[in-house]
N, C-alpha and C. Protein backbone atom coordinates (compact mmCIF):
# COMPACT_ATOMS: atom_id res chain seq x y z
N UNK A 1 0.84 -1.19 0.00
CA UNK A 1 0.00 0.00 0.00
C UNK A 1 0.88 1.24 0.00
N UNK A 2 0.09 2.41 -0.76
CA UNK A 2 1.05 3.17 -0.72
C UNK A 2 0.79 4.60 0.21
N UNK A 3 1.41 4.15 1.62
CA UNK A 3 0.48 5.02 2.84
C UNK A 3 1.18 6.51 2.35
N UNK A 4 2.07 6.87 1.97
CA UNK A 4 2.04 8.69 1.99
C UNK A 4 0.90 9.19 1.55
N UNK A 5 0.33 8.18 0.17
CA UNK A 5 -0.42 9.15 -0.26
C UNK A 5 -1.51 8.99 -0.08
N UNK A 6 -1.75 7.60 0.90
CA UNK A 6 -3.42 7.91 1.78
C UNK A 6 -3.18 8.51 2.99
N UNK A 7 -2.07 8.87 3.10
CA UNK A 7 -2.28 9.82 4.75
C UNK A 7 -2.26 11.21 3.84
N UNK A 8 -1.66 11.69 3.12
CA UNK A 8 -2.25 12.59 1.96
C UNK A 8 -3.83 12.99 2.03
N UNK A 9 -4.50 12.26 1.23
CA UNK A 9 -5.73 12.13 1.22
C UNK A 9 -6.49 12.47 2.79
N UNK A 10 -6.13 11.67 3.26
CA UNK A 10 -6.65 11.77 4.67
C UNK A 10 -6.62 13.25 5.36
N UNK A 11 -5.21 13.60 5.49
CA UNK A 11 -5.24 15.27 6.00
C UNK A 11 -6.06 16.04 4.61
N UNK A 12 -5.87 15.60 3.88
CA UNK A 12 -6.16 16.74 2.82
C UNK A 12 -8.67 16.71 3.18
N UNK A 13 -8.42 15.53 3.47
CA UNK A 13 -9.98 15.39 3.76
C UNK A 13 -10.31 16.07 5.19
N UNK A 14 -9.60 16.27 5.81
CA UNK A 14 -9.83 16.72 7.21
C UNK A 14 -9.46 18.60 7.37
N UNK A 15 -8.53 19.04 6.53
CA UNK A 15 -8.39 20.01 6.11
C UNK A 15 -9.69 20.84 5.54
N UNK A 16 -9.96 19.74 4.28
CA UNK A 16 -11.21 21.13 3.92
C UNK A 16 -12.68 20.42 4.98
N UNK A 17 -12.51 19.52 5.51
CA UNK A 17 -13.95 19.67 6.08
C UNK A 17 -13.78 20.96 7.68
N UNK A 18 -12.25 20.70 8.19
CA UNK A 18 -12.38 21.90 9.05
C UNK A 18 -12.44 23.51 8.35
N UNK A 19 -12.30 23.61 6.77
CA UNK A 19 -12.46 24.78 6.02
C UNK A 19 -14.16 24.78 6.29
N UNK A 20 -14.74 23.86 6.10
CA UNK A 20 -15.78 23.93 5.19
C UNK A 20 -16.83 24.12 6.81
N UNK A 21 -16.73 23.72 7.76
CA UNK A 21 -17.06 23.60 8.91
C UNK A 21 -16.85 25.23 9.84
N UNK A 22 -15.75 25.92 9.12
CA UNK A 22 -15.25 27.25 9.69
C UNK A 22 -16.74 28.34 8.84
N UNK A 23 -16.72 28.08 7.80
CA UNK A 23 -17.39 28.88 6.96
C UNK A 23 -18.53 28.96 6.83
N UNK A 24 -19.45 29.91 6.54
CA UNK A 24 -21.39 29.86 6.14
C UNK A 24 -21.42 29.12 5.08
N UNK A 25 -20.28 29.26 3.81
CA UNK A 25 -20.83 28.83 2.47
C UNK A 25 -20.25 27.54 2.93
N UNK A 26 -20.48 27.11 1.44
CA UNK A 26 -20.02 25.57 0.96
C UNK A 26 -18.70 26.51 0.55
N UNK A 27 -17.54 26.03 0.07
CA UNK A 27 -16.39 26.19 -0.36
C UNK A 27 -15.38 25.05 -0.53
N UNK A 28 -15.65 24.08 0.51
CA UNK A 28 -14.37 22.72 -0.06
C UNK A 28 -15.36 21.93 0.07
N UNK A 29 -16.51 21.78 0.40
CA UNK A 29 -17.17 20.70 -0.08
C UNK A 29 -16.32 19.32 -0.58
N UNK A 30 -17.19 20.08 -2.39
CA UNK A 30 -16.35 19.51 -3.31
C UNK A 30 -14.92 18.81 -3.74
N UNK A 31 -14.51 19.40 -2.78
CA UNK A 31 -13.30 19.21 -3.03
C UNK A 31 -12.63 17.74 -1.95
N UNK A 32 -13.73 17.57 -0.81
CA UNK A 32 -13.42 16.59 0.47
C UNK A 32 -14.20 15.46 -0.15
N UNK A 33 -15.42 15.64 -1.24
CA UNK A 33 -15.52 14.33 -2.11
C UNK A 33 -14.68 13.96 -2.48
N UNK A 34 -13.73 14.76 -3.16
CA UNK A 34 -12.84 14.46 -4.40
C UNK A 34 -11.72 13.73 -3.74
N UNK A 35 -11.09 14.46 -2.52
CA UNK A 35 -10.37 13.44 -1.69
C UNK A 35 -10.70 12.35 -1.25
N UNK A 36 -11.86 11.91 -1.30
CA UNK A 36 -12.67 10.95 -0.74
C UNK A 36 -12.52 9.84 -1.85
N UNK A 37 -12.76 10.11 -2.77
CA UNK A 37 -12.90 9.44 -4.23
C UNK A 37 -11.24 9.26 -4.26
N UNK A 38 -9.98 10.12 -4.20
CA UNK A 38 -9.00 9.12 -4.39
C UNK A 38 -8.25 8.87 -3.49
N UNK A 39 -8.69 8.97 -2.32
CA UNK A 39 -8.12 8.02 -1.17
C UNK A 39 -8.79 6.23 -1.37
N UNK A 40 -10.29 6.49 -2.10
CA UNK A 40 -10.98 4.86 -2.05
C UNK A 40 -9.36 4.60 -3.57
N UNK A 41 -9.29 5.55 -4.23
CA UNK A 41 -8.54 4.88 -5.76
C UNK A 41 -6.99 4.70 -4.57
N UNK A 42 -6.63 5.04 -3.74
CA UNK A 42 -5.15 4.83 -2.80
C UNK A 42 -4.91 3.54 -2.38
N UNK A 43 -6.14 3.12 -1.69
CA UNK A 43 -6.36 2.15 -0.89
C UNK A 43 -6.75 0.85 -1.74
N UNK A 44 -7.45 1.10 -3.26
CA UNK A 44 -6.97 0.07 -4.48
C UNK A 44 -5.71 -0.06 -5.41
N UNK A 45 -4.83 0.36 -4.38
CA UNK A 45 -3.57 0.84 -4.88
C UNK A 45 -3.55 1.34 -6.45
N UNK A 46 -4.35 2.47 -6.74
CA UNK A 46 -4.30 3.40 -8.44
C UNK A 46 -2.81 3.75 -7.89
N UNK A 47 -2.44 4.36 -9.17
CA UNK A 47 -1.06 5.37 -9.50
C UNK A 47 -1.59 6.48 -8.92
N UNK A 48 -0.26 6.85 -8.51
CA UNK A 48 -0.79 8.78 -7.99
C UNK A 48 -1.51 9.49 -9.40
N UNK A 49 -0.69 9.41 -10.05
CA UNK A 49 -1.66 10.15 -11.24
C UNK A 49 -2.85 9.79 -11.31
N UNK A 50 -3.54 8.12 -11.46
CA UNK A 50 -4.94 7.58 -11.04
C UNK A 50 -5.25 8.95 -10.18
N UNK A 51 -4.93 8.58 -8.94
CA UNK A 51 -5.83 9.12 -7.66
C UNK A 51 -5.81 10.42 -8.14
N UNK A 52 -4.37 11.73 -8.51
CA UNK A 52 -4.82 12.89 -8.67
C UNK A 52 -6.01 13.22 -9.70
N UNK A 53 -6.05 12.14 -10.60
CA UNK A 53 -6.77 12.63 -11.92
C UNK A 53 -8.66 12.13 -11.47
N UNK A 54 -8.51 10.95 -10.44
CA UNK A 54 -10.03 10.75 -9.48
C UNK A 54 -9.80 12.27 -8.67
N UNK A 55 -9.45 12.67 -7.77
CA UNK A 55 -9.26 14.20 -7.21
C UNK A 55 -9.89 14.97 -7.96
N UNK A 56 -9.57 14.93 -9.12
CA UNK A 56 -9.95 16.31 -9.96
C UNK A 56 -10.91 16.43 -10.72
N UNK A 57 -11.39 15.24 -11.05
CA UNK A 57 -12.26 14.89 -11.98
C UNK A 57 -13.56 14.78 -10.96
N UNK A 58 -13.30 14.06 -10.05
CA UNK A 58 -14.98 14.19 -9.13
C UNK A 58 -14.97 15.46 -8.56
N UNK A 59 -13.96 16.76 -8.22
CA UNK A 59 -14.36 17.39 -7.70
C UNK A 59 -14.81 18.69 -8.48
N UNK A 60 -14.49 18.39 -9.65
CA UNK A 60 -14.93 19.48 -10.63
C UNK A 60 -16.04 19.24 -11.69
N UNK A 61 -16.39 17.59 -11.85
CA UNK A 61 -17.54 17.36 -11.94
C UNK A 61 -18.97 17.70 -11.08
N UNK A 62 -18.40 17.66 -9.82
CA UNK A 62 -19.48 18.01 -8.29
C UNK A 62 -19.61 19.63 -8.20
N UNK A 63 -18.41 20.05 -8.43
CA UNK A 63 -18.32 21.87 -8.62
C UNK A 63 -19.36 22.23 -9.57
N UNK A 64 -19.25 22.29 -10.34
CA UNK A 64 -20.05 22.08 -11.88
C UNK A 64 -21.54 21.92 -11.48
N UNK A 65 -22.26 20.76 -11.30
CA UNK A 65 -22.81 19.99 -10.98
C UNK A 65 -23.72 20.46 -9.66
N UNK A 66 -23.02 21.23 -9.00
CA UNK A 66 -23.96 21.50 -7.74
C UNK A 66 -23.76 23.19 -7.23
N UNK A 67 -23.06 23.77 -7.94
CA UNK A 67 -22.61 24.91 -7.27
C UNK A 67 -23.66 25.53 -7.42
N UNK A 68 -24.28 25.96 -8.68
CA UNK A 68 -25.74 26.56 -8.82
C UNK A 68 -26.86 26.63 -8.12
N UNK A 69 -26.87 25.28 -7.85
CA UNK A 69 -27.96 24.56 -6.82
C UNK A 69 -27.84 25.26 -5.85
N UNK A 70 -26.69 25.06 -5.24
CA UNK A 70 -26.37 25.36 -3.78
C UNK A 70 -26.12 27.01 -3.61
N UNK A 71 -25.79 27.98 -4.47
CA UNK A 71 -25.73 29.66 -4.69
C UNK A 71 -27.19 29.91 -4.61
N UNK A 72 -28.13 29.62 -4.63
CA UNK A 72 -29.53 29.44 -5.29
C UNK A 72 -30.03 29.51 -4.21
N UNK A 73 -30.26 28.28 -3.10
CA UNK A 73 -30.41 27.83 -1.99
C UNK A 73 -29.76 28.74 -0.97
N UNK A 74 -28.74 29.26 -1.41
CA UNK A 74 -27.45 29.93 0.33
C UNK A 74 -28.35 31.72 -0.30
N UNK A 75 -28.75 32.18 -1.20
CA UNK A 75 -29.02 33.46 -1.38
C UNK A 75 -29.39 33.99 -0.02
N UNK A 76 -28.91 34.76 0.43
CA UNK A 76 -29.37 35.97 1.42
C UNK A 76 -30.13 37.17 1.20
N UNK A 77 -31.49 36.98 1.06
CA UNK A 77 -32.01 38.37 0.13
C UNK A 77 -31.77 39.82 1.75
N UNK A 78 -32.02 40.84 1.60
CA UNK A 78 -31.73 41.56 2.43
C UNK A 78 -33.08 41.61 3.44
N UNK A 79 -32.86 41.61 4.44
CA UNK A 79 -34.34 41.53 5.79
C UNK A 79 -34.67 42.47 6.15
N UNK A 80 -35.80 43.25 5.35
CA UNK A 80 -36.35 44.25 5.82
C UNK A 80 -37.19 43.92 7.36
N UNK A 81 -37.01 45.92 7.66
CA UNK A 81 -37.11 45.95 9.25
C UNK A 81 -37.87 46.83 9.45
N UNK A 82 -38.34 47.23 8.68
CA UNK A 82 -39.18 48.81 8.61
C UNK A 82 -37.81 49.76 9.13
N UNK A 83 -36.79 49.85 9.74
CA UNK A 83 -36.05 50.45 10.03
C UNK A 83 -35.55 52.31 9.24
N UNK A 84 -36.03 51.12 8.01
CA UNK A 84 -35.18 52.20 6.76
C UNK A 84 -36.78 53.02 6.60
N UNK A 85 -37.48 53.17 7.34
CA UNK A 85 -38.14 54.36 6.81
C UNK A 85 -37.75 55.34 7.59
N UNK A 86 -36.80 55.57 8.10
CA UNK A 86 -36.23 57.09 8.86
C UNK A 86 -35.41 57.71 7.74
N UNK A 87 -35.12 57.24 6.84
CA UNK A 87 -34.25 57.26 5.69
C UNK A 87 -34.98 58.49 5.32
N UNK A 88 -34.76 59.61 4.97
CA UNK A 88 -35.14 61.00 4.22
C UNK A 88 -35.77 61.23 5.30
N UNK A 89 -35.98 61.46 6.62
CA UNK A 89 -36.45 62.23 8.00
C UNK A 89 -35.57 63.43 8.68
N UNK A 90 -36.05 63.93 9.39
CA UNK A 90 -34.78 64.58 10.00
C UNK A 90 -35.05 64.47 11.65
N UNK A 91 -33.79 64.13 11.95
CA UNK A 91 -34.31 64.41 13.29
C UNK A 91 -33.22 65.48 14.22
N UNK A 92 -33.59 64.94 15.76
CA UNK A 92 -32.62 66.04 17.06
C UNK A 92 -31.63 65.58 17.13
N UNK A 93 -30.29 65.98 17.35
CA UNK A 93 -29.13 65.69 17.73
C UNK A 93 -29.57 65.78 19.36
N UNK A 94 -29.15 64.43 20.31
CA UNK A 94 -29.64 64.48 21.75
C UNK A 94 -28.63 64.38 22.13
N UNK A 95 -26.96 63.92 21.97
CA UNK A 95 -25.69 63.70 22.18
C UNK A 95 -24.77 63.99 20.83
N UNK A 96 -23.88 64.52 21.43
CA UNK A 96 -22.94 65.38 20.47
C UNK A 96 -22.53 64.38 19.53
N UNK A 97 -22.10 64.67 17.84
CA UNK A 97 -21.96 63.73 16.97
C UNK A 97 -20.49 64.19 16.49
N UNK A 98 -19.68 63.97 17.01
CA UNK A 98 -18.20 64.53 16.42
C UNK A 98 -18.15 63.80 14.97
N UNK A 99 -16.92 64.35 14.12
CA UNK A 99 -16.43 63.73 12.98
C UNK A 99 -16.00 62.21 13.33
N UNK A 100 -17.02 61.49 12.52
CA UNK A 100 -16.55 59.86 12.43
C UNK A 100 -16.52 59.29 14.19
N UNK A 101 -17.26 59.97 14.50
CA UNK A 101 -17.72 59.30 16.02
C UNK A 101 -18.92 59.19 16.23
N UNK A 102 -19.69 57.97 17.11
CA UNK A 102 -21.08 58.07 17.42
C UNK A 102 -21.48 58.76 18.25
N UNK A 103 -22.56 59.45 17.90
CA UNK A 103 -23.46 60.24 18.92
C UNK A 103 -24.84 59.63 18.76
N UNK A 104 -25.72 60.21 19.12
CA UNK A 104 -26.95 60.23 19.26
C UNK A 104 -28.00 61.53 18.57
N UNK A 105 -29.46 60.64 18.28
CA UNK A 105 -30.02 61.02 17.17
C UNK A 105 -31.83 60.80 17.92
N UNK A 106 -32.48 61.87 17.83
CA UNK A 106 -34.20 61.42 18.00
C UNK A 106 -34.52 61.27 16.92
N UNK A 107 -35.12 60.46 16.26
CA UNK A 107 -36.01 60.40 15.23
C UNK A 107 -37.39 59.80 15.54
N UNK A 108 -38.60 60.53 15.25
CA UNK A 108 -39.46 59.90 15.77
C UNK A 108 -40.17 59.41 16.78
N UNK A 109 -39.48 60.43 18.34
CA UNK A 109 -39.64 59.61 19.59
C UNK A 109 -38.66 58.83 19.65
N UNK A 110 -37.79 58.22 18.70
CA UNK A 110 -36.89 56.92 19.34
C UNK A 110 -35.22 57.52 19.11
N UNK A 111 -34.77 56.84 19.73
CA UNK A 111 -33.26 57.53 19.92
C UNK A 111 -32.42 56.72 18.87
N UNK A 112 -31.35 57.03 18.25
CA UNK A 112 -30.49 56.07 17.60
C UNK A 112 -29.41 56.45 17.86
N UNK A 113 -28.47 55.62 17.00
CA UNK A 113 -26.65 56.26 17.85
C UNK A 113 -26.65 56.34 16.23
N UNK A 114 -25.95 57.22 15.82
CA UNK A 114 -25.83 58.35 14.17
C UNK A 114 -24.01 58.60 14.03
N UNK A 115 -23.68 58.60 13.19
CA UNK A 115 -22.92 58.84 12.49
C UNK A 115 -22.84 59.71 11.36
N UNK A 116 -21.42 60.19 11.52
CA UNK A 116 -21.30 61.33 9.83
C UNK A 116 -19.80 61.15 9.55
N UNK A 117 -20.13 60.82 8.27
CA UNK A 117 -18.72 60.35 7.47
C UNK A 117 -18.00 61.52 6.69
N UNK A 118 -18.63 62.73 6.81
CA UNK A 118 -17.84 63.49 6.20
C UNK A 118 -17.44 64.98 7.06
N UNK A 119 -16.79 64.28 8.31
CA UNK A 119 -16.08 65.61 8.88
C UNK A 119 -16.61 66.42 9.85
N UNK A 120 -18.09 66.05 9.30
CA UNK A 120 -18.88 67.18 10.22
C UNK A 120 -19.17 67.28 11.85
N UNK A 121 -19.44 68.26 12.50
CA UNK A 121 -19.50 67.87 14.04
C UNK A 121 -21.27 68.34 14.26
N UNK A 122 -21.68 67.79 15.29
CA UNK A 122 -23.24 68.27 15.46
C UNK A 122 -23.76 68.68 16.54
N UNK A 123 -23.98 69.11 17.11
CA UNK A 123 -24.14 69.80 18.92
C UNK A 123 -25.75 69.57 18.80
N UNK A 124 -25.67 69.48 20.40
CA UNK A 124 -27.19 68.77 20.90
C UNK A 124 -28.41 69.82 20.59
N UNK A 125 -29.36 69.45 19.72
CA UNK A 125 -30.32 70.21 19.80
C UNK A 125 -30.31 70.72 18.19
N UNK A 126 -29.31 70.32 17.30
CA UNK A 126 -28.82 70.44 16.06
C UNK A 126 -29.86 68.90 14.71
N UNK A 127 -31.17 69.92 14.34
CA UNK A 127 -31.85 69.15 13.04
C UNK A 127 -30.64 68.30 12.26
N UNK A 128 -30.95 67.31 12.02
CA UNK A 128 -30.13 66.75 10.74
C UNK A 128 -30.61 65.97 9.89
N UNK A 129 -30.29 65.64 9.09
CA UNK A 129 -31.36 64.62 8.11
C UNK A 129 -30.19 63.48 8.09
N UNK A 130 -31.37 62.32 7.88
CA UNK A 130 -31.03 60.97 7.85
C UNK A 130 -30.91 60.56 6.53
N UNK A 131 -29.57 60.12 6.09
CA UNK A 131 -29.40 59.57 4.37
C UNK A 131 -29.18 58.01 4.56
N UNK A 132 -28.84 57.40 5.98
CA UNK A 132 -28.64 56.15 5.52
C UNK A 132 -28.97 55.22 6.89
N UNK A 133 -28.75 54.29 6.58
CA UNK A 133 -28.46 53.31 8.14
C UNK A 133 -27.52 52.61 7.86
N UNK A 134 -26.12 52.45 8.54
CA UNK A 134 -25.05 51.98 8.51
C UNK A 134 -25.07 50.52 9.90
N UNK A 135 -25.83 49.18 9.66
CA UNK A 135 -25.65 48.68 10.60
C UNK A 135 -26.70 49.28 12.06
N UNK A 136 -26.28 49.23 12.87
CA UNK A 136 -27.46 50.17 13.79
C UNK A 136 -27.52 51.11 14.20
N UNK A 137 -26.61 52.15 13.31
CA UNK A 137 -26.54 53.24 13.55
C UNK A 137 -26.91 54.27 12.12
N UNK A 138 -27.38 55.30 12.60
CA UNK A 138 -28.17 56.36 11.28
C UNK A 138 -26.84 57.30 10.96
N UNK A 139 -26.80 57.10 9.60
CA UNK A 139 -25.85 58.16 8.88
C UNK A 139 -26.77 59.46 8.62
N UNK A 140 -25.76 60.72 9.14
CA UNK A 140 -26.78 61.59 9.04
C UNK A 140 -25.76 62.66 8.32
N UNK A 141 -26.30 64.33 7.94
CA UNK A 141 -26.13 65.14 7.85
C UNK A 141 -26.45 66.10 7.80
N UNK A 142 -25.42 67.42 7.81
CA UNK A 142 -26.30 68.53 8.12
C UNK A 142 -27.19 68.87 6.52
N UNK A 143 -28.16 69.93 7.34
CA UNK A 143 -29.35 70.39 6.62
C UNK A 143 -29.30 71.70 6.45
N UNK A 144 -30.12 72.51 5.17
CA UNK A 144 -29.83 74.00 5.03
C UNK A 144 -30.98 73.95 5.96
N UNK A 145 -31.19 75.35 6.94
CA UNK A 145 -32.17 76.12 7.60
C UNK A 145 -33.25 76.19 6.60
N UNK A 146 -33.13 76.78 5.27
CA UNK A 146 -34.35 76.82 4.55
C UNK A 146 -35.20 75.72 4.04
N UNK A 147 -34.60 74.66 4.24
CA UNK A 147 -35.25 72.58 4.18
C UNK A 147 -35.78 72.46 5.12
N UNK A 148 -35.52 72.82 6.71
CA UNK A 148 -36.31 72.18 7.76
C UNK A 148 -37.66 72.30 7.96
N UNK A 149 -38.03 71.87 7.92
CA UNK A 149 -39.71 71.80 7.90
C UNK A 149 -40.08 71.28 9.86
N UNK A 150 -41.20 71.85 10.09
CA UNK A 150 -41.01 71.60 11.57
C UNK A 150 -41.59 69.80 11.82
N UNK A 151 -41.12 69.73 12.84
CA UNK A 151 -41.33 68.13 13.00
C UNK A 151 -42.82 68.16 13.83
């Protein structure tokens, strides 16, 4: 028997299933068949070339073969929250919003922690309008005086 290259096989199978086990997607899957397929061609003593060319051939037949399926199935569509209707609002600055630091934001009765990516600083009691939601916090900015409309 020719053990290097089923202990080969062997780490190489234990390798991507701890890949594949680390990760959300599929990614070595395929590829821990394919080791699978020529560790059985190792252990019927094939030629290494046998076993690499079983390796490659089942795992790119299975790539092929299932990746679609499985991209299809793993889709993450985005989870609306009603969240994003503060999006074009304006609200109170209730805690100071330095450049690229969180502060705090009323919108609506409810408080959020806000952000501004471009420099700006915001003092409490300071209208701002909401352009985004970054995660759980509202990207905001300043507003002309002649836009504010009263809340």
């Amino acid at each position: 028997m020719n053990w290097p290259m089923i202990i080969l096989w062997i780490v190489l199978i234990a390798v991507t299933i701890v890949i594949e086990l680390a990760t959300a997607d599929l990614v070595t899957i395929w590829f821990t068949v394919g080791a699978i397929g020529a560790l059985i061609a190792a252990v019927f003593q094939a030629s290494e070339l046998a076993q690499f060319i079983v390796f490659i051939v089942v795992s790119v037949v299975l790539l092929f073969a299932t990746r679609p399926l499985t991209k299809r199935m793993m889709e993450k569509g985005a989870v609306r929250t009603n969240a994003d209707r503060v999006i074009g609002m304006i609200g109170i600055v209730t805690k100071v919003v330095a450049p690229n630091e969180v502060g705090e934001v009323k919108v609506e009765n409810d408080l959020w922690r806000a952000i501004n990516y471009q420099n700006q600083s915001f003092v409490v009691g300071e209208k701002v309008s909401v352009d985004a939601i970054s995660g759980t916090k509202l990207v905001i900015s300043k507003i002309e005086p002649s836009t504010i409309k009263p809340l």
